[in-house]
PDB file of N, CA and C in Angstrom:
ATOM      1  N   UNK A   1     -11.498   1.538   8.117  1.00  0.00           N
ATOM      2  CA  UNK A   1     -11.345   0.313   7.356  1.00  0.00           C
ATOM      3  C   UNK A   1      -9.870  -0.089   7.348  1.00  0.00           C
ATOM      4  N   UNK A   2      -9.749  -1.165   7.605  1.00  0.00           N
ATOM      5  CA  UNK A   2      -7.987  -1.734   7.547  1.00  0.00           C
ATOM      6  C   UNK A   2      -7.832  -1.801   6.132  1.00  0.00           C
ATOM      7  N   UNK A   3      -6.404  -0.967   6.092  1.00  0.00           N
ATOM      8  CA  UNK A   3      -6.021  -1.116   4.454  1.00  0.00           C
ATOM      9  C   UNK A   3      -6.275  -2.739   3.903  1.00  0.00           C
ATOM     10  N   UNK A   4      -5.994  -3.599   4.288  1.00  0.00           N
ATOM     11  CA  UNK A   4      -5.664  -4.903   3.994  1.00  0.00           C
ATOM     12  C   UNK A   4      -7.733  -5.201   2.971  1.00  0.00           C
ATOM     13  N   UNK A   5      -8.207  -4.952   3.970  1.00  0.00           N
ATOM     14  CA  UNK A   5      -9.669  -4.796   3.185  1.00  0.00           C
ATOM     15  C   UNK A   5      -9.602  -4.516   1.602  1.00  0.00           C
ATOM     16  N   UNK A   6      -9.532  -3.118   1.665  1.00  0.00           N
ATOM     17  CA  UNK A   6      -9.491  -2.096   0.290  1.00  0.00           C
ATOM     18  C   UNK A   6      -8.415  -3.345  -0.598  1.00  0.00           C
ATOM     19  N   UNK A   7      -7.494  -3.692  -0.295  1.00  0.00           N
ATOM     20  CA  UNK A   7      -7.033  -4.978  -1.380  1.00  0.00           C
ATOM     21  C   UNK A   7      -8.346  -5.913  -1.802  1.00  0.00           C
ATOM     22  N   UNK A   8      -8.898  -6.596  -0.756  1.00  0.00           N
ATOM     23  CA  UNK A   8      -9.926  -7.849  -0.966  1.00  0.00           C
ATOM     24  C   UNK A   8     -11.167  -7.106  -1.704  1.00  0.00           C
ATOM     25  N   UNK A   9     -11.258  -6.019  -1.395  1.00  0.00           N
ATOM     26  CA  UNK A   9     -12.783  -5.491  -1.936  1.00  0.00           C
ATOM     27  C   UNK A   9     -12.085  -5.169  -3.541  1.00  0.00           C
ATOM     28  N   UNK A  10     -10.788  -4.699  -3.573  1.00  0.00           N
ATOM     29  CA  UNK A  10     -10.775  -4.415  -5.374  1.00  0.00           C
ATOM     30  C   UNK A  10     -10.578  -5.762  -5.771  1.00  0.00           C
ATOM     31  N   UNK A  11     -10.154  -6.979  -5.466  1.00  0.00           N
ATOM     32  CA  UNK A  11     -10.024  -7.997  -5.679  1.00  0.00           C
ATOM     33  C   UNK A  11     -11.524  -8.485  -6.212  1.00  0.00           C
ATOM     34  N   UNK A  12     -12.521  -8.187  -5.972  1.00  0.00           N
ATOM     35  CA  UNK A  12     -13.918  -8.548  -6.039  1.00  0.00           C
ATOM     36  C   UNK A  12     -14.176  -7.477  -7.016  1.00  0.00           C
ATOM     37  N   UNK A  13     -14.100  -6.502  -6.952  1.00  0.00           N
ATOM     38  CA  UNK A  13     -14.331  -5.576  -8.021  1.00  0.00           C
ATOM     39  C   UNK A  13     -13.932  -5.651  -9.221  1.00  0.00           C
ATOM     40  N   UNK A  14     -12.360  -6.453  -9.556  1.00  0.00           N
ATOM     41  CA  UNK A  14     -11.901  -6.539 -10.662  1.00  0.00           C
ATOM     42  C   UNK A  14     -12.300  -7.843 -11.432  1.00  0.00           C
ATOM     43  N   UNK A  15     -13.139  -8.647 -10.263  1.00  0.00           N
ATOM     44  CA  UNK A  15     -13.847  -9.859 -10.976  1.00  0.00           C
ATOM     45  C   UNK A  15     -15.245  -9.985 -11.228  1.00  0.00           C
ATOM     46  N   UNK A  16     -15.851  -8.299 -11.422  1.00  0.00           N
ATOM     47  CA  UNK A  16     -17.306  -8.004 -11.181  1.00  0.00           C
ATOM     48  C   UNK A  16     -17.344  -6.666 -11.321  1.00  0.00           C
ATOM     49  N   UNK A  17     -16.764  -6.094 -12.468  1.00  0.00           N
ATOM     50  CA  UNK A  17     -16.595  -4.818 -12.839  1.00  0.00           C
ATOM     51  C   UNK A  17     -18.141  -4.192 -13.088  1.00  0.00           C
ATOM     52  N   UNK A  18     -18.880  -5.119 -13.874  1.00  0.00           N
ATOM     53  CA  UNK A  18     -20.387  -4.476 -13.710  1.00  0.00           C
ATOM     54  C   UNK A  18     -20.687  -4.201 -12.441  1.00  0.00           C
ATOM     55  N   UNK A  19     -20.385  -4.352 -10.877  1.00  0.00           N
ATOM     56  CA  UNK A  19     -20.644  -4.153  -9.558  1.00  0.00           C
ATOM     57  C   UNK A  19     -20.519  -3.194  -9.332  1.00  0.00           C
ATOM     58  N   UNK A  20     -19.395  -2.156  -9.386  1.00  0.00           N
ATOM     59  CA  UNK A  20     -19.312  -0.598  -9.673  1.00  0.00           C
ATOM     60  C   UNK A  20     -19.114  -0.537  -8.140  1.00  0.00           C
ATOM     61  N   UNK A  21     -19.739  -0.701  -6.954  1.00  0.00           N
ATOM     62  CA  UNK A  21     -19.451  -0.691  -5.683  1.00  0.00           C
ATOM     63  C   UNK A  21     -19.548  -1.838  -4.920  1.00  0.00           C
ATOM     64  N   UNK A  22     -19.119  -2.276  -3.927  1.00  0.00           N
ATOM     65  CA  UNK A  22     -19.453  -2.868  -3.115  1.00  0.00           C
ATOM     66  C   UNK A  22     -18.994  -2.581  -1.068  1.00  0.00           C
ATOM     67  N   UNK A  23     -20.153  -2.939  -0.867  1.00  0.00           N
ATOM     68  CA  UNK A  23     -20.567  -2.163   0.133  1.00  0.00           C
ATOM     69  C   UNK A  23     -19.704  -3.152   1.508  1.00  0.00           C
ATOM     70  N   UNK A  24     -19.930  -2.558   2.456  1.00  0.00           N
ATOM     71  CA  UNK A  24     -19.526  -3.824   3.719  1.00  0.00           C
ATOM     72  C   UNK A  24     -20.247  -5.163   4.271  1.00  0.00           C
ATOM     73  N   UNK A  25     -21.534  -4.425   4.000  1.00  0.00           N
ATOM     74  CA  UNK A  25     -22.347  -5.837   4.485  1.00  0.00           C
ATOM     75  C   UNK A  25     -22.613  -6.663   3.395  1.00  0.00           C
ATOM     76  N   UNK A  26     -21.915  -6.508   1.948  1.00  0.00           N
ATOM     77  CA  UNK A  26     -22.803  -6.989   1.018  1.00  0.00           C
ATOM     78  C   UNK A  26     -22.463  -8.573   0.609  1.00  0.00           C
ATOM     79  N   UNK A  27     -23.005  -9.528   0.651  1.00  0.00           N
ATOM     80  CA  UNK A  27     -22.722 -10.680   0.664  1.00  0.00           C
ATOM     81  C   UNK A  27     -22.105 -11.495  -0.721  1.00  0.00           C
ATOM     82  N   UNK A  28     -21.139 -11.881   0.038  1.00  0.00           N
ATOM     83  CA  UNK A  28     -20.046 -12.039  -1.220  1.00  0.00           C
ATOM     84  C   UNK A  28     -20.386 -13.694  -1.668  1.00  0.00           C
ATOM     85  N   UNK A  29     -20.598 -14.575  -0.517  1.00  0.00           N
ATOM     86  CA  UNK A  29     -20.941 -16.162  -1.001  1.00  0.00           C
ATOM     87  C   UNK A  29     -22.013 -16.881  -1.699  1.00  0.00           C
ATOM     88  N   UNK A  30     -23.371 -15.802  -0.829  1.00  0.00           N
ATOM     89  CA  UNK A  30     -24.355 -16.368  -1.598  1.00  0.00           C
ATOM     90  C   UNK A  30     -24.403 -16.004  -3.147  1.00  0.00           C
ATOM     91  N   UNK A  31     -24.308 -14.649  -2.809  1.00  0.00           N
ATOM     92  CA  UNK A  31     -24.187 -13.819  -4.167  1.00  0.00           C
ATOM     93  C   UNK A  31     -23.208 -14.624  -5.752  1.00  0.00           C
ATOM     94  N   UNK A  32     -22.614 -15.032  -4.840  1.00  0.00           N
ATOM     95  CA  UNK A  32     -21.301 -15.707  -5.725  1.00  0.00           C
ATOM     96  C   UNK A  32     -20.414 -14.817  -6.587  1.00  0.00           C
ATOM     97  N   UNK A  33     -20.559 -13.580  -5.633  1.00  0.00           N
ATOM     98  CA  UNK A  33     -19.095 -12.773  -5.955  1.00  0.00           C
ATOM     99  C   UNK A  33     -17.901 -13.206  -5.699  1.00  0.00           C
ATOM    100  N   UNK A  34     -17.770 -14.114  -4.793  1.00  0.00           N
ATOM    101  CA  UNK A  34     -16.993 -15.233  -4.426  1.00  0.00           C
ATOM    102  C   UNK A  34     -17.328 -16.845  -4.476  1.00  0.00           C
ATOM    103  N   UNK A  35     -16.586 -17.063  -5.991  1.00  0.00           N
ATOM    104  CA  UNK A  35     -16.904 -18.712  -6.050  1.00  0.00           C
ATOM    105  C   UNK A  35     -16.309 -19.848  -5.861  1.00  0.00           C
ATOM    106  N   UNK A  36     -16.796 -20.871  -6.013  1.00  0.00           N
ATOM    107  CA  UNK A  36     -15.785 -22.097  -5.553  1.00  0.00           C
ATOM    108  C   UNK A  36     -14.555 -22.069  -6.906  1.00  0.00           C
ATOM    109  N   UNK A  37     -14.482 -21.697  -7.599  1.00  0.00           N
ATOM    110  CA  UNK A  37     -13.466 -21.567  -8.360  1.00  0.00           C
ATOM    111  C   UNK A  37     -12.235 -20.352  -7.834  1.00  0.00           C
ATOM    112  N   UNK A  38     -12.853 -19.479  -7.260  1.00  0.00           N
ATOM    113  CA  UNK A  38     -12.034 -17.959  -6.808  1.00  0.00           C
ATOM    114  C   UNK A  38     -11.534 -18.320  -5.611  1.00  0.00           C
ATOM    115  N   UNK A  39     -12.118 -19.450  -4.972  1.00  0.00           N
ATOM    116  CA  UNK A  39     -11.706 -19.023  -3.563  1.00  0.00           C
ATOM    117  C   UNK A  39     -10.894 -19.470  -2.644  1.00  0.00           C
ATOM    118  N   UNK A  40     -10.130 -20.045  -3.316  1.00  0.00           N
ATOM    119  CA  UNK A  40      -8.445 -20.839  -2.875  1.00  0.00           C
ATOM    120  C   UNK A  40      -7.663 -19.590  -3.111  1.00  0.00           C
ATOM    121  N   UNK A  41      -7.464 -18.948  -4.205  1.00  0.00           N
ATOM    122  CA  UNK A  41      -7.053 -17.604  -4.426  1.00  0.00           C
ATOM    123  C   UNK A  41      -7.446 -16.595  -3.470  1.00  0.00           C
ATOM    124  N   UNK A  42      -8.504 -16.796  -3.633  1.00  0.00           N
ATOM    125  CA  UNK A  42      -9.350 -15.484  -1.863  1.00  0.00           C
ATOM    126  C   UNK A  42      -9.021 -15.687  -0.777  1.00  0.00           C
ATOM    127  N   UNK A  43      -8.949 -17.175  -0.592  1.00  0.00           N
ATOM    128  CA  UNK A  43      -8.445 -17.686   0.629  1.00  0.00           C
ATOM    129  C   UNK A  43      -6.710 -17.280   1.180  1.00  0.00           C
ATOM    130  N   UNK A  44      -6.078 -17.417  -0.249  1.00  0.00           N
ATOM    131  CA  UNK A  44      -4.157 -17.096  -0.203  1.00  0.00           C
ATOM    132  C   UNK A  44      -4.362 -14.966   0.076  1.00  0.00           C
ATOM    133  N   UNK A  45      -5.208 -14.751  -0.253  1.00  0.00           N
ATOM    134  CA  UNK A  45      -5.440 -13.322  -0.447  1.00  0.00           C
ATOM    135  C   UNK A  45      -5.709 -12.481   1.130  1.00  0.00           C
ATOM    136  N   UNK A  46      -6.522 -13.213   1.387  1.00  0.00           N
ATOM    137  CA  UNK A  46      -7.114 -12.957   2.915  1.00  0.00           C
ATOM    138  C   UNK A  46      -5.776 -13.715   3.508  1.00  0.00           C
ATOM    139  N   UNK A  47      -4.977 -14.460   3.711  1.00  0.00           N
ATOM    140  CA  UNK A  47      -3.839 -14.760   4.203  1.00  0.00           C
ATOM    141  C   UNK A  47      -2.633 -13.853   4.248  1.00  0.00           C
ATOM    142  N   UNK A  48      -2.720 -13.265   2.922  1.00  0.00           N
ATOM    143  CA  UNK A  48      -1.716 -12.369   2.312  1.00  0.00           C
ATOM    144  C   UNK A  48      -1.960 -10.921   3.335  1.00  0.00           C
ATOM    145  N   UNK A  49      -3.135 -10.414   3.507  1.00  0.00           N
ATOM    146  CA  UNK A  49      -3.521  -9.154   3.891  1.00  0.00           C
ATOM    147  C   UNK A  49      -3.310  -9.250   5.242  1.00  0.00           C
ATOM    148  N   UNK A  50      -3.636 -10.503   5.785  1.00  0.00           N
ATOM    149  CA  UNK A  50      -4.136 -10.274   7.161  1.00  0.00           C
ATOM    150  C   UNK A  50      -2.384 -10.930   8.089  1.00  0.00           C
ATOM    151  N   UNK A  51      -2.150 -11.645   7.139  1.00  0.00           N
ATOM    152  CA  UNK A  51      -0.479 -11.954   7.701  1.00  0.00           C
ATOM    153  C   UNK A  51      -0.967 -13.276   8.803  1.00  0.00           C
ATOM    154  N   UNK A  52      -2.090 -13.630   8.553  1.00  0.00           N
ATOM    155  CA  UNK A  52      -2.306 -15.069   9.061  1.00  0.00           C
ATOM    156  C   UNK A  52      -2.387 -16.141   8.437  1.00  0.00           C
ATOM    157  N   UNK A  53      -2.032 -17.321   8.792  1.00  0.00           N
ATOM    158  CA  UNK A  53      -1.682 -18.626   8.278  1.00  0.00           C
ATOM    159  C   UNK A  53      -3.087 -18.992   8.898  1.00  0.00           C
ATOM    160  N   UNK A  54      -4.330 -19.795   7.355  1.00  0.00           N
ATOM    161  CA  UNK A  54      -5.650 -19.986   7.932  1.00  0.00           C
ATOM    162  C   UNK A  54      -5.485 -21.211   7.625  1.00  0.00           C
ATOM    163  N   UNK A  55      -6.234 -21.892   8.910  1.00  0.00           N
ATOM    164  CA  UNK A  55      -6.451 -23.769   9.091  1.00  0.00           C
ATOM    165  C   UNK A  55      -7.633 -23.565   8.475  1.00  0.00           C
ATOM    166  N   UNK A  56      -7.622 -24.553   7.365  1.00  0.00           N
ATOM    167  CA  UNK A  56      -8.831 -25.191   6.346  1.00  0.00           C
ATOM    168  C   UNK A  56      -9.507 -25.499   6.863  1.00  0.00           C
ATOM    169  N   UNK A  57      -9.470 -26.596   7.644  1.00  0.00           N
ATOM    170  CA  UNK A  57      -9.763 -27.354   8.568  1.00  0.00           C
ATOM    171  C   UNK A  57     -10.694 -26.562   9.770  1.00  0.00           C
ATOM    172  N   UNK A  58     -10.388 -25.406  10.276  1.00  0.00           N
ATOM    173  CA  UNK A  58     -11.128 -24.890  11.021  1.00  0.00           C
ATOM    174  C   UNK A  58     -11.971 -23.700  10.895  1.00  0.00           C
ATOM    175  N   UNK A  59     -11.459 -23.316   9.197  1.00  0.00           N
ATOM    176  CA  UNK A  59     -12.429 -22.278   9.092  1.00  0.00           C
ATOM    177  C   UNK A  59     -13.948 -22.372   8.861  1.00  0.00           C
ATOM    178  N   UNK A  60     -14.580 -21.337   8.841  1.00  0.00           N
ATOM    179  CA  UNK A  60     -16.398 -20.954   8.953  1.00  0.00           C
ATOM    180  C   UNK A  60     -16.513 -20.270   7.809  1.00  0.00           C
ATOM    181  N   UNK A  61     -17.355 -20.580   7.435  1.00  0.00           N
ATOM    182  CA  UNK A  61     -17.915 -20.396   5.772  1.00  0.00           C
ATOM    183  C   UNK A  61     -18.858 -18.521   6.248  1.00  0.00           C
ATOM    184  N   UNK A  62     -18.970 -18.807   7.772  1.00  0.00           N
ATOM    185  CA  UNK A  62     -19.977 -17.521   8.016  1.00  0.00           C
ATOM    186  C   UNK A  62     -18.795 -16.420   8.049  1.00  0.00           C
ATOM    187  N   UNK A  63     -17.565 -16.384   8.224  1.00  0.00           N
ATOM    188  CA  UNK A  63     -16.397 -15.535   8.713  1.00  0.00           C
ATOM    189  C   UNK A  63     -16.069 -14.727   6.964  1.00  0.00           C
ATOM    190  N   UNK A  64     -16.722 -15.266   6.066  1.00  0.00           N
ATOM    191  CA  UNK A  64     -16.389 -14.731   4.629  1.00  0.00           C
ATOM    192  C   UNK A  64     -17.548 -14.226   4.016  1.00  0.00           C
ATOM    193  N   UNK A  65     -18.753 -14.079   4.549  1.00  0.00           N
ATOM    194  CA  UNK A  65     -19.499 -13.408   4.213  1.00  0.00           C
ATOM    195  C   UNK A  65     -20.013 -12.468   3.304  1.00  0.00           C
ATOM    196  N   UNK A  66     -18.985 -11.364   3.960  1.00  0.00           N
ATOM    197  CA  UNK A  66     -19.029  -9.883   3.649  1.00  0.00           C
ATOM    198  C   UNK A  66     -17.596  -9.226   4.300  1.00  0.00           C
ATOM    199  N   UNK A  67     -17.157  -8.193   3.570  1.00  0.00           N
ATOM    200  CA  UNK A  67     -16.267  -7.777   4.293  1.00  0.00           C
ATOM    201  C   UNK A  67     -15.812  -6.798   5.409  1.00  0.00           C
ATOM    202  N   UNK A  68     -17.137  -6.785   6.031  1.00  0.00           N
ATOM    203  CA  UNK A  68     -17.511  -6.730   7.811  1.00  0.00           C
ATOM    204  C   UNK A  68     -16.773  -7.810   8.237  1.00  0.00           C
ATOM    205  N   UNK A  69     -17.391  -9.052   7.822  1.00  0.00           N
ATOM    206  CA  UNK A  69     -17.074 -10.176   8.445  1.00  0.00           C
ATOM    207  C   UNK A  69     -15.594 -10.491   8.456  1.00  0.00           C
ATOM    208  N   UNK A  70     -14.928 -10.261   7.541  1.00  0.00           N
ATOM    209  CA  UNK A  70     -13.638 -10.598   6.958  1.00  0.00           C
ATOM    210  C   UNK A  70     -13.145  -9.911   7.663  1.00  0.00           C
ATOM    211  N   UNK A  71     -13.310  -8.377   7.852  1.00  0.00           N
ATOM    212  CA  UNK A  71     -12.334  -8.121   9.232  1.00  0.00           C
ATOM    213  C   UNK A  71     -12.341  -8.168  10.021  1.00  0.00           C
ATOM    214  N   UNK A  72     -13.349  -8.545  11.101  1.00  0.00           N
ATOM    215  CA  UNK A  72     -14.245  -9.040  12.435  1.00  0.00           C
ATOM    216  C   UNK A  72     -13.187 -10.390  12.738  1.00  0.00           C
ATOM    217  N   UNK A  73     -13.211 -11.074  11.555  1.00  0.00           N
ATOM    218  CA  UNK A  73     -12.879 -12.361  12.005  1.00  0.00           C
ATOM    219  C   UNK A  73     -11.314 -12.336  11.631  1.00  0.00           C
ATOM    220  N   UNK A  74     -10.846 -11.968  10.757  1.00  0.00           N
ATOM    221  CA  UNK A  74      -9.326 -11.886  10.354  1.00  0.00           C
ATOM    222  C   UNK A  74      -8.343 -10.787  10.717  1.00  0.00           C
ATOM    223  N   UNK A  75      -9.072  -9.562  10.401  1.00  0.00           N
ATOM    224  CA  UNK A  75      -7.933  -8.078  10.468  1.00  0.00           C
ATOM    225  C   UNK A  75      -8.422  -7.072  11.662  1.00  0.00           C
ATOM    226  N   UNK A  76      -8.292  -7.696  12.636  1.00  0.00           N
ATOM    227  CA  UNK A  76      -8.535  -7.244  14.353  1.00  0.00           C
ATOM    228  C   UNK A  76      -8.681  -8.737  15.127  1.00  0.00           C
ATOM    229  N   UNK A  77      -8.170  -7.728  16.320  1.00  0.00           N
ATOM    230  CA  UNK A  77      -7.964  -8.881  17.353  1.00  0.00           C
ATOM    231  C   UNK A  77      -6.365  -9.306  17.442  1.00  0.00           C
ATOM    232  N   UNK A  78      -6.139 -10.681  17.925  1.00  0.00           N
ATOM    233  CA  UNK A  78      -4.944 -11.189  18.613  1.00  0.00           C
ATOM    234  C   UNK A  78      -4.030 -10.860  17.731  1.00  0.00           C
ATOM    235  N   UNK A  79      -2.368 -11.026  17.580  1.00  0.00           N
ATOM    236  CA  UNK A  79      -1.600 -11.139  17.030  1.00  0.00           C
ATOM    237  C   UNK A  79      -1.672 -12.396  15.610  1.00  0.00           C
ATOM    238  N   UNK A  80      -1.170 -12.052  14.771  1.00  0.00           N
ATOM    239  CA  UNK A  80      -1.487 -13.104  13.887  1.00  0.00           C
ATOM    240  C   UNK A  80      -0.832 -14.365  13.990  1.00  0.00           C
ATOM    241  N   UNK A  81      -0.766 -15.503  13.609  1.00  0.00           N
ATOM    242  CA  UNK A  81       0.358 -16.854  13.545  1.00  0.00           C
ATOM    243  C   UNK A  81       1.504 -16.238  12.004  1.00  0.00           C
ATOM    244  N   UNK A  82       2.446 -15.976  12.185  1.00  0.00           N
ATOM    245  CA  UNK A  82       3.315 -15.420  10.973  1.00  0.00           C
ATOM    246  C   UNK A  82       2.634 -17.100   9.997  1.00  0.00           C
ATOM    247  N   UNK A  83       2.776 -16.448   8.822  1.00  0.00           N
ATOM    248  CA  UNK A  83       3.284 -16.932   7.244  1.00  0.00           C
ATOM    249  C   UNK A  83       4.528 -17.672   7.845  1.00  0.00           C
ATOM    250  N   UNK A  84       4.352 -18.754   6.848  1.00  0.00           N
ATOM    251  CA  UNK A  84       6.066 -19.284   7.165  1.00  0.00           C
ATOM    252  C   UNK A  84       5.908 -20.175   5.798  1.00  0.00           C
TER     253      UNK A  84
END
């Protein structure tokens, strides 16, 4: 697991303390462990971890899923675009 994860998953944990675990595949949108209120913050968070600058504009609602997905799509693969 990329450390950067273990941030986003306690991040969800500390807003869903009755959750006690959460797993990799476990779905964070439908579920609304992640809501439209949280997720400009989730969004700066997953930016923060992964050291990529994310286009609004081009992201996929399927890439936030779960946090399989979150590192599939963010924390592996190419070099990142730096923060600036």
């Amino acid at each position: 697991m990329h450390p950067g994860l273990e941030r986003i998953r306690q991040w969800v944990l500390a807003r869903h303390p009755d959750l006690g675990e959460l797993g990799p595949n476990e779905e964070l949108i439908d579920s609304r462990l992640i809501d439209s209120l949280g997720f400009v913050e989730f969004l700066a968070l997953v930016e923060d971890v992964s050291g990529r600058k994310l286009d609004i504009a081009t992201l996929d609602i399927e890439d936030f899923r779960s946090l399989s997905s979150i590192e599939r799509s963010f924390l592996t693969g190419p070099d990142p675009v730096p923060l600036s």
